[in-house]
Protein backbone atom coordinates (compact mmCIF):
# COMPACT_ATOMS: atom_id res chain seq x y z
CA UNK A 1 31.33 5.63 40.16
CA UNK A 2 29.49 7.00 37.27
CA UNK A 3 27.77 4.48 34.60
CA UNK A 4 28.39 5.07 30.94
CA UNK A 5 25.90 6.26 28.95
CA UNK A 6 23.98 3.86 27.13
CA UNK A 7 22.43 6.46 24.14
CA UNK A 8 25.01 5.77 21.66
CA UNK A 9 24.14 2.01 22.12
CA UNK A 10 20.76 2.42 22.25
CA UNK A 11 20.45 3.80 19.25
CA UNK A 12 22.74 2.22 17.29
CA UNK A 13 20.75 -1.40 18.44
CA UNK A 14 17.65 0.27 17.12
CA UNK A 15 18.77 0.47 13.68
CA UNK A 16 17.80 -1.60 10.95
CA UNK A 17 20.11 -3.60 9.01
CA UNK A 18 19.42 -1.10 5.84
CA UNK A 19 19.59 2.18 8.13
CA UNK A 20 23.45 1.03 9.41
CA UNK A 21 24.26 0.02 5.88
CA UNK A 22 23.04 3.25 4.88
CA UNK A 23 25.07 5.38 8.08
CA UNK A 24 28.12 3.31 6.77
CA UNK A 25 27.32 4.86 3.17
CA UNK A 26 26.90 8.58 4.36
CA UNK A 27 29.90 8.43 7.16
CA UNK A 28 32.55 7.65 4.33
CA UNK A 29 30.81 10.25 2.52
CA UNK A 30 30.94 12.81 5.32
CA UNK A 31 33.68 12.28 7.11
CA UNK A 32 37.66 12.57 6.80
CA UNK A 33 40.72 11.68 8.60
CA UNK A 34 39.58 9.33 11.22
CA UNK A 35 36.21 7.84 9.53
CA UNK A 36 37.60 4.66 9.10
CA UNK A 37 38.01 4.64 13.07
CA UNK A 38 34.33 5.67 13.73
CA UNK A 39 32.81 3.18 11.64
CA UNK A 40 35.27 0.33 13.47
CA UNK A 41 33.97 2.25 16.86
CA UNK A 42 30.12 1.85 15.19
CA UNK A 43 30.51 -1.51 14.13
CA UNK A 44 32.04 -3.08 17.67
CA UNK A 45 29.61 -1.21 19.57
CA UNK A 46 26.17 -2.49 17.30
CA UNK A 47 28.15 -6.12 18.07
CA UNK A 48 27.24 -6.13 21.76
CA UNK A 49 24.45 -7.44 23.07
CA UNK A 50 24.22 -5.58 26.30
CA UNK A 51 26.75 -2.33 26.49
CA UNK A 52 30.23 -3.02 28.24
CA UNK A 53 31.91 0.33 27.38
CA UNK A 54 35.39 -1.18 29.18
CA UNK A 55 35.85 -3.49 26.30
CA UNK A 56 34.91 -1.00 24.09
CA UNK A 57 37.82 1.16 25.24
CA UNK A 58 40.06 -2.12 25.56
CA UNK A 59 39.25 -2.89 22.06
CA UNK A 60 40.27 0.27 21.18
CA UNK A 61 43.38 1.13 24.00
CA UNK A 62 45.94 2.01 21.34
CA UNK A 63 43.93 4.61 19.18
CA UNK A 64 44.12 8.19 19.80
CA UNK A 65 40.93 8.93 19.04
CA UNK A 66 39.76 7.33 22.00
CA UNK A 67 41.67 8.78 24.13
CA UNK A 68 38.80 11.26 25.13
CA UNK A 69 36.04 8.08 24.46
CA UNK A 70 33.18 10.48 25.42
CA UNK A 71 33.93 13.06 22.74
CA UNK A 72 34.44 10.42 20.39
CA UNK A 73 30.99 8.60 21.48
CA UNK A 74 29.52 12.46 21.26
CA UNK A 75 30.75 12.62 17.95
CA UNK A 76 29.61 9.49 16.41
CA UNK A 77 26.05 9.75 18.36
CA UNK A 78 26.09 12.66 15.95
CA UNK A 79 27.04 11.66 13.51
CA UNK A 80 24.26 8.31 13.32
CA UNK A 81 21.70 11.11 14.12
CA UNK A 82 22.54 13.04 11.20
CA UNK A 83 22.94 9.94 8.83
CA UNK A 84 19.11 8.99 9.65
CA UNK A 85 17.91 12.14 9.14
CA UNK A 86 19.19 12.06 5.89
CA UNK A 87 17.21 8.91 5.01
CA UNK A 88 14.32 10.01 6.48
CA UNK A 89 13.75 13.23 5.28
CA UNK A 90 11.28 13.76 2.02
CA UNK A 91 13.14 15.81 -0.72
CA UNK A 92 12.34 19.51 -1.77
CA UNK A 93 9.41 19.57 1.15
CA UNK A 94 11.17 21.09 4.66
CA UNK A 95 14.43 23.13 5.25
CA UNK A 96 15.61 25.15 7.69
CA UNK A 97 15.69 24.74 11.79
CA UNK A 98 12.77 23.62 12.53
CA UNK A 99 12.52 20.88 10.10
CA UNK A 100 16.09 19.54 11.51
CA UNK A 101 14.67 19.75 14.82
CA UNK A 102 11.75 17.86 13.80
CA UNK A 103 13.26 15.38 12.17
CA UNK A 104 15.42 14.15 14.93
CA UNK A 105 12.87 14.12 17.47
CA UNK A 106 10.54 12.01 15.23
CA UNK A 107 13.87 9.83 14.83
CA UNK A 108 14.68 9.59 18.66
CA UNK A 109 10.60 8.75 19.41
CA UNK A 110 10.78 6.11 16.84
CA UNK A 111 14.24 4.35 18.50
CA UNK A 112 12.48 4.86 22.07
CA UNK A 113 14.77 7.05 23.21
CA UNK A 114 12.54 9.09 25.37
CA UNK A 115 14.87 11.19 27.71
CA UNK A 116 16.40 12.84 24.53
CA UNK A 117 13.17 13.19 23.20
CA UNK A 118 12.04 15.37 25.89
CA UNK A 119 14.41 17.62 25.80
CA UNK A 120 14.49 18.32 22.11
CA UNK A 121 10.41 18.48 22.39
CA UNK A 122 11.04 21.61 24.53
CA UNK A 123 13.63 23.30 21.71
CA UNK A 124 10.93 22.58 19.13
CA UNK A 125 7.78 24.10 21.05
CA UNK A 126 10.56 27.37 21.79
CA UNK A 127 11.18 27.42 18.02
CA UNK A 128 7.58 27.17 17.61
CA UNK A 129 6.39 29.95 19.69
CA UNK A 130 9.07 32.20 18.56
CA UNK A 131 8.28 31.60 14.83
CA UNK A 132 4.42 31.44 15.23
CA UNK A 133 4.25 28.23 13.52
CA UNK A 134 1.10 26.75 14.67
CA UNK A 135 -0.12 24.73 12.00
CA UNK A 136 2.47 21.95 13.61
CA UNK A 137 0.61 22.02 17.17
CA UNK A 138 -1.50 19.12 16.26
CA UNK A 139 2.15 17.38 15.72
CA UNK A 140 3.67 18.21 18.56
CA UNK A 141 0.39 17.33 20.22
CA UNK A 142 0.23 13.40 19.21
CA UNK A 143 4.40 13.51 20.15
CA UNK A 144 3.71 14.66 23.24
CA UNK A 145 0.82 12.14 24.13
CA UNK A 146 3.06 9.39 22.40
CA UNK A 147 5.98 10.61 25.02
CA UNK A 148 3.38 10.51 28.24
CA UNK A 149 2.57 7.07 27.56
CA UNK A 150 6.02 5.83 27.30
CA UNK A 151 7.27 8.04 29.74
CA UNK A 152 7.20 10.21 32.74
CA UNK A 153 7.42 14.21 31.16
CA UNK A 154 9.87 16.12 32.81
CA UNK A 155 8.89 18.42 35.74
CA UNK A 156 7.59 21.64 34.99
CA UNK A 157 6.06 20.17 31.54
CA UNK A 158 3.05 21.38 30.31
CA UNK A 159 -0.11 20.02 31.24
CA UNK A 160 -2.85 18.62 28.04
CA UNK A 161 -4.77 21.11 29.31
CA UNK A 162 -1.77 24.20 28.47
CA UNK A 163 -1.16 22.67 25.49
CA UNK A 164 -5.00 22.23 24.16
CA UNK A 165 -4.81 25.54 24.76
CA UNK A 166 -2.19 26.86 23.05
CA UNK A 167 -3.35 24.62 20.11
CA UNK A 168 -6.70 25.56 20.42
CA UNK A 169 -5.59 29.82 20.25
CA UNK A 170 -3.06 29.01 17.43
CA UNK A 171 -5.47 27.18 14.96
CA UNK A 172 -8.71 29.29 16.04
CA UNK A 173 -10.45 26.63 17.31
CA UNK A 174 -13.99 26.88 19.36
CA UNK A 175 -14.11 26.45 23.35
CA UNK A 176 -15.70 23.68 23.25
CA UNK A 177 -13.78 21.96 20.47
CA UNK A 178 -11.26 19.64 23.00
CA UNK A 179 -14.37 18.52 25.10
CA UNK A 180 -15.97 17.19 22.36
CA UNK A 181 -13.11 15.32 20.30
CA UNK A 182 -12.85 13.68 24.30
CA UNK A 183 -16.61 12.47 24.09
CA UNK A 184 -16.49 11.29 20.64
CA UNK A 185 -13.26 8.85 21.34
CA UNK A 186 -15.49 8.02 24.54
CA UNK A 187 -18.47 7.02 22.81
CA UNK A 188 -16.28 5.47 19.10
CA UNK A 189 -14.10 3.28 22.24
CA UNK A 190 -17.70 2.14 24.03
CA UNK A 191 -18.88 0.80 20.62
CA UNK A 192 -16.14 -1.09 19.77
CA UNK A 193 -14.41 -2.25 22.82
CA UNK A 194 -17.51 -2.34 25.01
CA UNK A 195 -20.42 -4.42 23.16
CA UNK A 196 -22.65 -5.18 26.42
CA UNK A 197 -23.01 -1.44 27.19
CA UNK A 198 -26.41 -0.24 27.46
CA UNK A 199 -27.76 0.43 24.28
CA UNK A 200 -29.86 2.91 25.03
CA UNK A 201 -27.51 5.03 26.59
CA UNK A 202 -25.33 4.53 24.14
CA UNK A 203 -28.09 5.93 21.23
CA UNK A 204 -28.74 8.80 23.65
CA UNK A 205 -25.12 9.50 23.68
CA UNK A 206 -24.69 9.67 20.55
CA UNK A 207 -27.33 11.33 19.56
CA UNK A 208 -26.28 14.49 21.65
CA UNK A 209 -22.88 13.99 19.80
CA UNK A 210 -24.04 14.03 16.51
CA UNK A 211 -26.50 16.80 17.18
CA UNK A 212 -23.97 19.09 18.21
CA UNK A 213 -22.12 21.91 16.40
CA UNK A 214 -18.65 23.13 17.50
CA UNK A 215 -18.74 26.90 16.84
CA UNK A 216 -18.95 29.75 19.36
CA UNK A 217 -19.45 33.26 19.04
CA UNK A 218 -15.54 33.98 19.23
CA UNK A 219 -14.76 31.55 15.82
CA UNK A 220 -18.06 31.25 13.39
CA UNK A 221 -17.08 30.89 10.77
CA UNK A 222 -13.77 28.28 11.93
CA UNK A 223 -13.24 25.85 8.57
CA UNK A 224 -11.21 23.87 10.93
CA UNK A 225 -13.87 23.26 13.22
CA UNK A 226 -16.01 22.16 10.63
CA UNK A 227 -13.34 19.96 9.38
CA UNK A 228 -12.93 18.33 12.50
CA UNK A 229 -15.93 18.00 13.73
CA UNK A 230 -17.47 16.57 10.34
CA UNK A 231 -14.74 13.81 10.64
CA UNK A 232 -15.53 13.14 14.21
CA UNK A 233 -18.90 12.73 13.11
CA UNK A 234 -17.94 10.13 10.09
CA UNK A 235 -16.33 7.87 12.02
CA UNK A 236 -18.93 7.81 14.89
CA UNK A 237 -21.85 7.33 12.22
CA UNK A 238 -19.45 4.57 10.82
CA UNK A 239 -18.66 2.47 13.76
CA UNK A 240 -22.80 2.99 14.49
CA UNK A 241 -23.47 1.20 11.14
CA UNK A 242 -25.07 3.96 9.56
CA UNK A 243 -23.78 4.07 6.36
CA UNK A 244 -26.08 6.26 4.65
CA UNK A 245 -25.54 9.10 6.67
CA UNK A 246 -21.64 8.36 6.12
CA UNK A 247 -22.43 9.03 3.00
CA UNK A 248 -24.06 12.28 3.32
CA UNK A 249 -21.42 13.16 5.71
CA UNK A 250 -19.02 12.46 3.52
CA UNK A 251 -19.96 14.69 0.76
CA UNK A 252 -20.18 17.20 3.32
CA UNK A 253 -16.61 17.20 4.32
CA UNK A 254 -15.47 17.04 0.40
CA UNK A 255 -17.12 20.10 -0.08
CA UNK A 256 -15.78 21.49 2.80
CA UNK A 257 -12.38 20.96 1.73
CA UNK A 258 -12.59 21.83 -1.82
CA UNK A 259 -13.76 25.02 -1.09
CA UNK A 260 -11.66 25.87 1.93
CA UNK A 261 -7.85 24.46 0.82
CA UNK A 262 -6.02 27.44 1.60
CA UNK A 263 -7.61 27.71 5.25
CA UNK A 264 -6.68 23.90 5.42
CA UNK A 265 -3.45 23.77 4.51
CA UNK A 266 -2.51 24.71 8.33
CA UNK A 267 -3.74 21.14 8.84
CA UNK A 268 -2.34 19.33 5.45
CA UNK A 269 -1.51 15.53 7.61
CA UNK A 270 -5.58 15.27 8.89
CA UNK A 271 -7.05 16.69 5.40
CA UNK A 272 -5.12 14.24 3.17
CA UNK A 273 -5.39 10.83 5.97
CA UNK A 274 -9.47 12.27 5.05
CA UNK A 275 -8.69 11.89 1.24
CA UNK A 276 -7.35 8.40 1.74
CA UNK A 277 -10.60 7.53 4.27
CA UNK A 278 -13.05 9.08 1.88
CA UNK A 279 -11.76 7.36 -1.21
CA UNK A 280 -11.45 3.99 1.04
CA UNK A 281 -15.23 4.29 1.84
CA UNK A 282 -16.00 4.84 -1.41
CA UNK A 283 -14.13 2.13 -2.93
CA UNK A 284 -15.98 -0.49 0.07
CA UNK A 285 -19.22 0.65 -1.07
CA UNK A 286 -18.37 0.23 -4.52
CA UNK A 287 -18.59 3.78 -5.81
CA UNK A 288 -15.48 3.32 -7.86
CA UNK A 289 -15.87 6.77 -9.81
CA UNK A 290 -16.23 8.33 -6.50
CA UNK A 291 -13.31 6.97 -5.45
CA UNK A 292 -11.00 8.19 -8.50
CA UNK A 293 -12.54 11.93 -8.06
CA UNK A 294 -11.90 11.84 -4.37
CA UNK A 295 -8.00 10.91 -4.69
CA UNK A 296 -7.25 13.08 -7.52
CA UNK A 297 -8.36 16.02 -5.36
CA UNK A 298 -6.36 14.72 -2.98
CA UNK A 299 -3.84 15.07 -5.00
CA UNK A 300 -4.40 18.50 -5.86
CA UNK A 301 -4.41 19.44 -2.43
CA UNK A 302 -1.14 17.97 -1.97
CA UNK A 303 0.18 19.91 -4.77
CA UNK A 304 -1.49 23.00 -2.92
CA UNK A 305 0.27 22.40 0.46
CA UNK A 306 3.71 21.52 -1.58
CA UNK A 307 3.72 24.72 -3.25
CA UNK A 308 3.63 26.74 0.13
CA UNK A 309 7.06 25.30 0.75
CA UNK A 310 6.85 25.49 4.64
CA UNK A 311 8.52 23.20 6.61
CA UNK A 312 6.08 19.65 7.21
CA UNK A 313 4.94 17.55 9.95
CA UNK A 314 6.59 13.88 10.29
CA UNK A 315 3.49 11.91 9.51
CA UNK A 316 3.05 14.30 6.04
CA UNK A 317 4.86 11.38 4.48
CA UNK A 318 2.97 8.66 5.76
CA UNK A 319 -0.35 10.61 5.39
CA UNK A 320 0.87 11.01 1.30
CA UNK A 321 1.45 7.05 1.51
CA UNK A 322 -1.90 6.11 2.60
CA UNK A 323 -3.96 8.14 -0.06
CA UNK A 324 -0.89 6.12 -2.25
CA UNK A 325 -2.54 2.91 -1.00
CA UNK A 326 -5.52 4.08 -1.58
CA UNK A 327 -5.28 4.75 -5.20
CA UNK A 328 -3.61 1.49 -5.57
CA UNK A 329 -6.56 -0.36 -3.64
CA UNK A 330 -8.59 1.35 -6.11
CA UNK A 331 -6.58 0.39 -9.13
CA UNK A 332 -7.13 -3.90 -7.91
CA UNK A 333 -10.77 -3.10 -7.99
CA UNK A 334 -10.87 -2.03 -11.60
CA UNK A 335 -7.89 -4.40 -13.08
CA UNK A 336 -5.59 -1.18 -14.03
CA UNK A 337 -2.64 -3.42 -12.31
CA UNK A 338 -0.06 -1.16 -14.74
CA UNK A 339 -0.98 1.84 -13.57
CA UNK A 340 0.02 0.60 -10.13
CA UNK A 341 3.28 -0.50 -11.22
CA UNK A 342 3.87 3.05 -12.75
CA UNK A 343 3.13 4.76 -9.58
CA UNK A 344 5.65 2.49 -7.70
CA UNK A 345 8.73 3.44 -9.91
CA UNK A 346 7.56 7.19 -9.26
CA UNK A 347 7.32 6.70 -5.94
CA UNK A 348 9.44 3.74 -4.89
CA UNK A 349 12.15 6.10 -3.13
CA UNK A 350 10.04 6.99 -0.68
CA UNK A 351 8.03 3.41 -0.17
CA UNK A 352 12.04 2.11 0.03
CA UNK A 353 12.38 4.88 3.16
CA UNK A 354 9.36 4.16 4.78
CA UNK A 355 10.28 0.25 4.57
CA UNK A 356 10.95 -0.17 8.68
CA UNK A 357 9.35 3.26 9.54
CA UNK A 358 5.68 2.90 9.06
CA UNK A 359 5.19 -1.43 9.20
CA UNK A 360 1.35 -1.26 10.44
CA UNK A 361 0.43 0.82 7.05
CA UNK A 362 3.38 -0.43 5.01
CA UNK A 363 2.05 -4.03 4.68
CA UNK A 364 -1.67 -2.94 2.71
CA UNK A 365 0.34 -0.93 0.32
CA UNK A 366 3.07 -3.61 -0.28
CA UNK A 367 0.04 -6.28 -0.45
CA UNK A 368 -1.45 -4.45 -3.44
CA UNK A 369 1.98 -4.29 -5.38
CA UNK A 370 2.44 -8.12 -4.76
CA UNK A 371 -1.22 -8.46 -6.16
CA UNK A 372 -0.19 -6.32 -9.19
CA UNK A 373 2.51 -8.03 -9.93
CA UNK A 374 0.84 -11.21 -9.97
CA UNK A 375 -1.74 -10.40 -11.86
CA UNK A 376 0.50 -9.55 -14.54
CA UNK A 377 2.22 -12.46 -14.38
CA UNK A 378 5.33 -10.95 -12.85
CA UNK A 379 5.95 -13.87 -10.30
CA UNK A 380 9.58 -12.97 -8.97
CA UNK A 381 8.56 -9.25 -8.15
CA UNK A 382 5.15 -10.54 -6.67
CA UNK A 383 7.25 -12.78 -4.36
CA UNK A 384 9.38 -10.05 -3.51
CA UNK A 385 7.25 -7.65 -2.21
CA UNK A 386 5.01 -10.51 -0.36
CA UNK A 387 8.23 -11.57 1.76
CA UNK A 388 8.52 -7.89 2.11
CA UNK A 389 5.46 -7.78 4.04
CA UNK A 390 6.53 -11.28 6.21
CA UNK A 391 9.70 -8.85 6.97
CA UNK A 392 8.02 -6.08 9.19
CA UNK A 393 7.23 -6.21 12.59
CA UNK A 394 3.94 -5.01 13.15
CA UNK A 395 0.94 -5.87 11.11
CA UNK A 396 -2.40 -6.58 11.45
CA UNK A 397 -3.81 -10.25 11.76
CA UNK A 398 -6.10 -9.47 8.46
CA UNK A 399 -3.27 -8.05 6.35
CA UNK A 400 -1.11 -11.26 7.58
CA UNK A 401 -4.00 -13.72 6.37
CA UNK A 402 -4.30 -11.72 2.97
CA UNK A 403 -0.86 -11.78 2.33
CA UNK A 404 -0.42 -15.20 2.86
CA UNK A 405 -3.34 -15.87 0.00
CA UNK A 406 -1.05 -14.27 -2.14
CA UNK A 407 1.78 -16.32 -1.60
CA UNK A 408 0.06 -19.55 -2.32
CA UNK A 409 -1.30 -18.09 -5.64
CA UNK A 410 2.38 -16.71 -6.11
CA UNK A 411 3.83 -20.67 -5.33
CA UNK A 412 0.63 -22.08 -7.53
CA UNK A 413 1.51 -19.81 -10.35
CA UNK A 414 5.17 -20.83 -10.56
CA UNK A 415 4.46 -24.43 -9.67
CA UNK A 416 6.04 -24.44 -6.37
CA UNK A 417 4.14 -27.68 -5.31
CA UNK A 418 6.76 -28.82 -2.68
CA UNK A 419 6.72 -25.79 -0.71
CA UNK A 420 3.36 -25.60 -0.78
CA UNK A 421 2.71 -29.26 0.48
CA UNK A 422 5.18 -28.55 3.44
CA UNK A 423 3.14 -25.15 4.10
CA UNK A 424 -0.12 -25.90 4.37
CA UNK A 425 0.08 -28.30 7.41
CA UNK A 426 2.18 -25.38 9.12
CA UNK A 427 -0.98 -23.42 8.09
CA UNK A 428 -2.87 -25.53 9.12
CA UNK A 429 -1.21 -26.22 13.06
CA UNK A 430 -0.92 -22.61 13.32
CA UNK A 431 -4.56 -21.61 12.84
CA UNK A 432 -6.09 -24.97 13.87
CA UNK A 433 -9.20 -24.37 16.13
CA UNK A 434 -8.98 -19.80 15.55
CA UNK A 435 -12.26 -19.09 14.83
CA UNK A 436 -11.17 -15.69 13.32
CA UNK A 437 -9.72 -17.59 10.17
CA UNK A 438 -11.78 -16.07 7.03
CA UNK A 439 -13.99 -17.97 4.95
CA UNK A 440 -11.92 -16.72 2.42
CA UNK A 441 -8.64 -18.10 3.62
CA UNK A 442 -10.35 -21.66 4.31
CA UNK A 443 -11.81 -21.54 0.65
CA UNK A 444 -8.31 -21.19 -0.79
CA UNK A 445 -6.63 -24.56 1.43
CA UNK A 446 -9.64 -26.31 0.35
CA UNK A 447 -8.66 -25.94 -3.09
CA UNK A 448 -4.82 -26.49 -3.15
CA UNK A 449 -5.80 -29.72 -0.71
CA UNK A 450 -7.66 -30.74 -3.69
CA UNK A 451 -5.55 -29.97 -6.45
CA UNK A 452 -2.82 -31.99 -4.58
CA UNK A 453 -4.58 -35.04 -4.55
CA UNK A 454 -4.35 -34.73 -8.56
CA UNK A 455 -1.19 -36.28 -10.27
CA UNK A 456 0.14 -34.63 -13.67
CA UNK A 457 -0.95 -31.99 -15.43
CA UNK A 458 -5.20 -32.56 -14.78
CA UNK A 459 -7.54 -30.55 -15.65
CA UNK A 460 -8.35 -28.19 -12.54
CA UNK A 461 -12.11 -26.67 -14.36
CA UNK A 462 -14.21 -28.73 -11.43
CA UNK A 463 -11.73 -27.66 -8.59
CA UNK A 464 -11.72 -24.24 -9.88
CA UNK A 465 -15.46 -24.02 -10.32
CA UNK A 466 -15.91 -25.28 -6.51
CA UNK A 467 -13.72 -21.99 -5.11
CA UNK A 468 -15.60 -19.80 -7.28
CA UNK A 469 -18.83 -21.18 -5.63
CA UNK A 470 -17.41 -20.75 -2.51
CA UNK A 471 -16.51 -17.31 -2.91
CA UNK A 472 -19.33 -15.60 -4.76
CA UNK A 473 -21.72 -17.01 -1.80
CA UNK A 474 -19.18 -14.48 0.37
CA UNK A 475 -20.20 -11.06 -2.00
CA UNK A 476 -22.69 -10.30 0.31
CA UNK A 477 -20.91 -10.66 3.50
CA UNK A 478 -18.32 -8.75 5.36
CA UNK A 479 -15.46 -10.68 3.75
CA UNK A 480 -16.81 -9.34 0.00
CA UNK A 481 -13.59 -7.31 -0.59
CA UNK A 482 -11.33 -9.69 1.10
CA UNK A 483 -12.37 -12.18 -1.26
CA UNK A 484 -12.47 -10.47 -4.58
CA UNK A 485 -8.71 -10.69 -5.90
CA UNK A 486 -8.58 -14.24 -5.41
CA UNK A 487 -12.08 -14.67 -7.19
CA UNK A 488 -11.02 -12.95 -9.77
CA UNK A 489 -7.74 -15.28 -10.06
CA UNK A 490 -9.64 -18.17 -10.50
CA UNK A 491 -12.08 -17.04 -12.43
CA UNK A 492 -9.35 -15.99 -15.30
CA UNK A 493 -8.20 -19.52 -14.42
CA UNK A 494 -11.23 -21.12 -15.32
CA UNK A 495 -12.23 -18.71 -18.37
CA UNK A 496 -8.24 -19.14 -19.43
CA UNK A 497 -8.04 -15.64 -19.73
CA UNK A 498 -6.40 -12.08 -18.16
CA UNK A 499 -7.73 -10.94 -14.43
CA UNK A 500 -8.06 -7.71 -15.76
CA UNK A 501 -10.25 -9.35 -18.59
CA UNK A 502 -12.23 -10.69 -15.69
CA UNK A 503 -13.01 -6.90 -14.09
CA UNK A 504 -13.47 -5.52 -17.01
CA UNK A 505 -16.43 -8.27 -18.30
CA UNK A 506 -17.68 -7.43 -14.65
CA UNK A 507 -17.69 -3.97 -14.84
CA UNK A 508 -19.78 -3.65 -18.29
């Protein structure tokens, strides 16, 4: 006996609750006649735990539309499909076939569905050879090496080594190029997974990496090479410590850019995620001016690649997002909190899509607009936005620990005592005995430990004065930038004045 198919299920129970409130929206908006039926058929099926297609059909025995239940499952498969491309895709960026193509395989990789995925992976690559649209090779590329690891590729798939290829001929890139991004994740993954590796192999290694060029007689003069191979280069100099020669490096590949956009914009996703690295880098090493020229010609280069109207790669979004975060990281460090709340309305569409999509790089971004709000002394939208970041998934352990400073200086702000006396010994169980718990973090419990020990409305100068202590002795440490927003709290606590007062008496 054959078993049902399970894809209609499977995707529908990898929805979020705001993408099925959102099919529900487009279905009665895009279908007649029987839409009433397929949204009765979505809704009992996204009520199952595990699929039992015969109650399905029971449920349903006396409809006609179910009386072929695999066109009708066809049909509403489609139907979800074409909903969620709908609230995926950016405005005004992609049309045509290959961007509808694109945007339902990025959909059916991001539910898991993997089977499906294959098979629309080989459409796209057809549509890609036939159309000569290279620049997305380095797209399908990561897609396929996402699909490998989840899954077994089909038979007669191409090997990495065809498809290196075909990347390599498409974006002119040197022989050797492949080889060496392979030894630089090699040595980056020894130096921070493998700390007891022999150090002088590992210098010796390196040094042949960073000594290196990537152009061959057939390509000399190959901008992308460059571009590559200078940001291979930052990152290994980086993880080595040796920020100096980041520095240099970095320069480098801004130049580079500037004065090759147009033989870039093949490769828009890697040049802007370089932006937002550069301007990150500069903003760590406190080169704030740096930082603000760096993401407006970002920004200009994004304009560039938005004027060529060719269809985009999936993580174009999400690269635009993270030079986004960057400029609002950058914002915090000078006290402009408005001009972060600006950006937001001009860009909270497409933070709102992005909400379930992108968790891991979502949570920094909505950190910063909790910390803008509350430093304007917007406590209900501060609030907001933290929980936001309690609602995803996936996030980092030091994005979790930052996020929950904010929420006790949210709940201290609005006088939230109670729930703050029954959280901190939940704090306190849950990280009991981690040694990776910031000095930053314990600084903070100290203080609100204190301050509860105080009755009325007491004067919190010699509290306040304590934290500060505690957290200027951490400017010189790894934990200087972590610490900085809530230092600059108290300190507008204790000097009873604005944060951005704070910044800007620091920045004279």
């Amino acid at each position: 006996m054959k078993v049902p198919s399970t894809d209609l299920f499977d995707l529908i129970q990898s929805m979020s609750k705001t993408e099925k409130g959102y099919f529900k929206k487009y279905a009665k908006l895009h279908t007649i006649g029987d839409q009433n039926n397929y949204l009765r058929l979505f809704d009992v099926i996204a009520k199952q735990p595990e699929y039992d297609e015969n109650k399905v059909i029971e449920r349903f025995k006396n409809e006609n539309f179910t009386k072929s239940f695999t066109v009708a499952k066809t049909y509403l498969h489609k139907l979800v499909l074409k909903a969620l491309k709908n609230y995926y895709a950016e405005n005004n960026t992609v049309s045509g076939e290959l961007y509808d193509e694109l945007q339902t395989l990025n959909i059916l990789l991001l539910k898991g569905l993997y089977k499906e995925s294959w098979i629309k992976l080989k459409r796209i690559k057809k549509i890609i050879s036939k159309h000569q649209h290279f620049f997305l090779l380095p797209e399908i590329y990561r897609i396929e090496y996402t699909l490998r690891s989840k899954s077994r590729a089909p038979k007669g798939s191409p090997t990495y080594e065809d498809l290196f290829k075909e990347v390599r001929k498409g974006l002119k890139l040197p022989k050797n190029y492949f080889n060496l991004v392979q030894q630089f994740s090699e040595v980056n993954d020894i130096i921070v997974n493998k700390p007891n590796y022999n150090k002088e192999v590992l210098e010796k290694k390196s040094a042949e990496l960073l000594g290196q060029e990537t152009m061959d007689e057939k390509y000399p003069k190959s901008v992308i090479s460059k571009f590559g191979y200078y940001q291979m280069k930052f990152h290994l100099l980086y993880n080595l410590g040796k920020i100096d020669a980041c520095k240099k490096v970095n320069a480098n590949l801004r130049d580079l850019v500037k004065g090759n956009a147009n033989q870039l914009l093949n490769v828009s996703v890697p040049v802007i995620m370089a932006y937002s690295n550069m301007s990150i880098f500069s903003i760590i090493n406190y080169n704030y001016k740096e930082a603000e020229k760096t993401i407006n010609e970002g920004y200009e280069f994004i304009q560039k690649v938005e004027n060529t109207k060719r269809p985009m790669p999936h993580d174009y979004t999400l690269s635009k997002l993270l030079l986004l975060s960057a400029y609002f990281r950058l914002n915090l460090m000078l006290g402009e909190y408005e001009k972060n709340i600006k950006a937001l309305s001009d860009h909270v569409i497409t933070i709102n899509k992005y909400f379930d999509a992108i968790p891991a790089y979502s949570s920094a971004l909505y950190a910063y607009i909790a910390m803008s709000y509350l430093a304007l002394g917007n406590f209900d939208e501060a609030l907001d936005w933290s929980n936001r970041v309690d609602g995803l998934k996936e996030s980092i352990m030091q994005l979790k620990l930052g996020n929950l400073i904010n929420k006790i200086l949210i709940h201290l702000e609005m006088g939230n005592y109670i729930y703050l006396e029954n959280l901190l010994p939940n704090i306190a169980r849950n990280w009991k005995g981690k040694s990776y718990l910031p000095k930053t973090q314990k600084a903070l419990f100290t203080f609100v430990k204190k301050i509860f020990k105080k009755t009325g409305a007491e004067n919190l100068q010699v509290e306040l004065k304590e934290l500060i202590t505690s957290l200027e002795l951490l400017k010189s440490s790894e934990e200087a930038h972590d610490s900085f927003f809530i230092l600059t709290w108290a300190k507008s606590k204790y000097q009873n004045t604005s944060m951005s007062e704070v910044i800007k008496r620091q920045l004279i």
